[in-house]
Each structure stands twice: as structure tokens, then as C-alpha cells.
Protein backbone atom coordinates (compact mmCIF):
# COMPACT_ATOMS: atom_id res chain seq x y z
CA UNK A 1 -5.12 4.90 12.57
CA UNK A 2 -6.04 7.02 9.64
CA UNK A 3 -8.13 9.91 8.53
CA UNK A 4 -11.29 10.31 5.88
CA UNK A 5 -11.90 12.38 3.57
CA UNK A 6 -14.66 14.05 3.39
CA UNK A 7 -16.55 16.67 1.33
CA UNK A 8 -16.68 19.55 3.83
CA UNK A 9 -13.13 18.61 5.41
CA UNK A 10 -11.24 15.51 7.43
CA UNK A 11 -13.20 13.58 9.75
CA UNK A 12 -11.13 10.69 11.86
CA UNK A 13 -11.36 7.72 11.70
CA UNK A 14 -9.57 4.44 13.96
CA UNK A 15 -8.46 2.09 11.49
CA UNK A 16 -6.59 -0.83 12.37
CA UNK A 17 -3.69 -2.29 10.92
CA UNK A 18 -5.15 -5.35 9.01
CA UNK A 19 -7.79 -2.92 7.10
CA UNK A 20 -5.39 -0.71 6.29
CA UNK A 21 -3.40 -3.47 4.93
CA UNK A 22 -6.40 -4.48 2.81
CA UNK A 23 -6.75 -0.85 1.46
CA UNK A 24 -2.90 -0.88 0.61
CA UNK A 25 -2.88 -4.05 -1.28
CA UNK A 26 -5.85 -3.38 -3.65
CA UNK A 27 -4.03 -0.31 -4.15
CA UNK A 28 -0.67 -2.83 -5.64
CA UNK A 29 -3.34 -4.65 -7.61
CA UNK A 30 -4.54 -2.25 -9.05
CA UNK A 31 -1.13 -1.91 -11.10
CA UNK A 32 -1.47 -4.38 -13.97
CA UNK A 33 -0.33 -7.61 -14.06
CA UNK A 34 0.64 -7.59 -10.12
CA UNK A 35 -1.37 -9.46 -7.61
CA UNK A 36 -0.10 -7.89 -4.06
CA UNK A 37 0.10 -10.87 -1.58
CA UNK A 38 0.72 -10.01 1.93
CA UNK A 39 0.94 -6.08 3.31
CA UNK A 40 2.85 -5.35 6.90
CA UNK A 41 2.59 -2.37 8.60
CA UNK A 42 4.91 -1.41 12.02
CA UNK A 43 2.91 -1.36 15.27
CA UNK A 44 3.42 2.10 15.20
CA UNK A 45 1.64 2.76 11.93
CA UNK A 46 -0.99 4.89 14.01
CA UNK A 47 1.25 7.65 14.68
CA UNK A 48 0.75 10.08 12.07
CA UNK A 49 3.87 12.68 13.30
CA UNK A 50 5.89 10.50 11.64
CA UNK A 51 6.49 8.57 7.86
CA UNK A 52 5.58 5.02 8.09
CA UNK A 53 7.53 2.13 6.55
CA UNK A 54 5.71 -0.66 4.65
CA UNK A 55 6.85 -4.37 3.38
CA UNK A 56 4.82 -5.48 0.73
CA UNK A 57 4.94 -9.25 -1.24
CA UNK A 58 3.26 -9.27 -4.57
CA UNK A 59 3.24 -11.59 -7.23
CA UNK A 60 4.21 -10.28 -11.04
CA UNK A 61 2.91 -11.89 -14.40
CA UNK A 62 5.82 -13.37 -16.36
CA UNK A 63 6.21 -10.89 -19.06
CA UNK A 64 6.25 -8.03 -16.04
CA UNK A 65 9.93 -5.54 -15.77
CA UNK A 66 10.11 -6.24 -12.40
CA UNK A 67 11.58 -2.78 -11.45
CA UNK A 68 9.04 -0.91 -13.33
CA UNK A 69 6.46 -2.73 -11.86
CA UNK A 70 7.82 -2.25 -8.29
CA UNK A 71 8.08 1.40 -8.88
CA UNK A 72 4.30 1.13 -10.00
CA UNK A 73 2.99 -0.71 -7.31
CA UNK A 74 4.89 2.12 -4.77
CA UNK A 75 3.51 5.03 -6.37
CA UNK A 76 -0.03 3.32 -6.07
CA UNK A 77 0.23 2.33 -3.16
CA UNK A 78 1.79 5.95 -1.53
CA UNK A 79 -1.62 7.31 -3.31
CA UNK A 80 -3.92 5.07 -1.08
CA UNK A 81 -1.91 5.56 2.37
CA UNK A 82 -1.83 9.17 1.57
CA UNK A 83 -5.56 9.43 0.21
CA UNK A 84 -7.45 7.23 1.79
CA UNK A 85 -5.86 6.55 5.24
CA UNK A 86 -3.82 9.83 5.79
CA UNK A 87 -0.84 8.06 6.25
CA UNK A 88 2.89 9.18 4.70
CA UNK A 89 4.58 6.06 3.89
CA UNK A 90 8.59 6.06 3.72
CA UNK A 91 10.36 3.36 2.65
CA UNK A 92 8.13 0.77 0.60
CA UNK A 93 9.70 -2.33 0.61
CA UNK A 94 8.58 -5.17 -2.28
CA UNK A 95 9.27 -8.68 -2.17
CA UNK A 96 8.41 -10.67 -5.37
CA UNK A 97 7.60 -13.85 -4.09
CA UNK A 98 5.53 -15.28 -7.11
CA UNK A 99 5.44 -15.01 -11.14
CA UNK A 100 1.98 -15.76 -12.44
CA UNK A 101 0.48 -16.01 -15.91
CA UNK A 102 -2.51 -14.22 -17.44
């Protein structure tokens, strides 16, 4: 499903959807203060001629702007799909489905 990059160019690699849904929510959780919950990729993530969409759930710590956050998590989260699985993701969609504390 995605490509890896390596040192002396791209080699290929067949990732499936569920660990490329684990790559793409340590990406959101990386952004601080979010804790990304569930990750869904289309069946047709695989096809790399075209952008793939994404639905994302995270939960936000209290004090968290939730549209700055959200625009953090997407940016992090285009990085890994782009970086690390050689995927272009289009529309990232976030549900916040939990508020947290520390």
C-alpha cells in the first residue's frame, strides 16, 4: 500500500490498511495535547494514482482550540502519509469524540 524511503532511493513496500492506520495516528499524537483514537482509511487507499481521503477521531485536552488543534493534527498527519507511506491524503476528516485532562 505504500512506499519506503530509503537512502539510495524508494523501495516498495505492501502495507495494509490497519498499519498504516497505526502510522497515521501516532502521527495525530504526536500534536500536543491530542490523543488520536480511531484512523479509517477507504478500501482503495492502495491506489497511489489518486489522493486518498482519511476520517480520523481524536481526543483533545480541555484547555485545547479545537480548530487549531485539528489543523495540527492534519498537517502531521499529511507529513506521515506523505513520508512514510507515500500516500497523498485529500480531505482529512476529524471527529472530536473525547476531551481529556493532563
Amino acid at each position: 500500500m505504500g512506499k519506503v524511503p530509503a537512502e539510495a532511493g524508494t523501495i516498495f513496500l505492501a502495507a495494509n490498511e490497519p498499519a498504516a492506520a497505526i502510522i497515521l495516528r501516532a502521527a495525530g499524537d504526536t500534536v500536543d495535547g491530542v490523543r488520536a483514537r480511531s484512523c479509517r482509511l477507504p478500501p482503495d487507499a492502495h491506489d497511489m494514482s489518486t489522493d486518498t481521503d482519511l476520517k480520523l477521531s481524536i481526543s483533545l485536552r480541555f484547555d485545547m482550540p479545537v480548530l487549531a488543534a485539528a489543523r495540527a493534527v492534519r498537517v502531521a498527519v499529511r507529513a506521515a502519509a506523505r513520508d512514510q507511506l507515500g500516500l497523498t491524503l485529500g480531505r482529512i476528516d476529524i471527529d472530536v469524540v473525547d476531551v481529556h485532562t493532563a
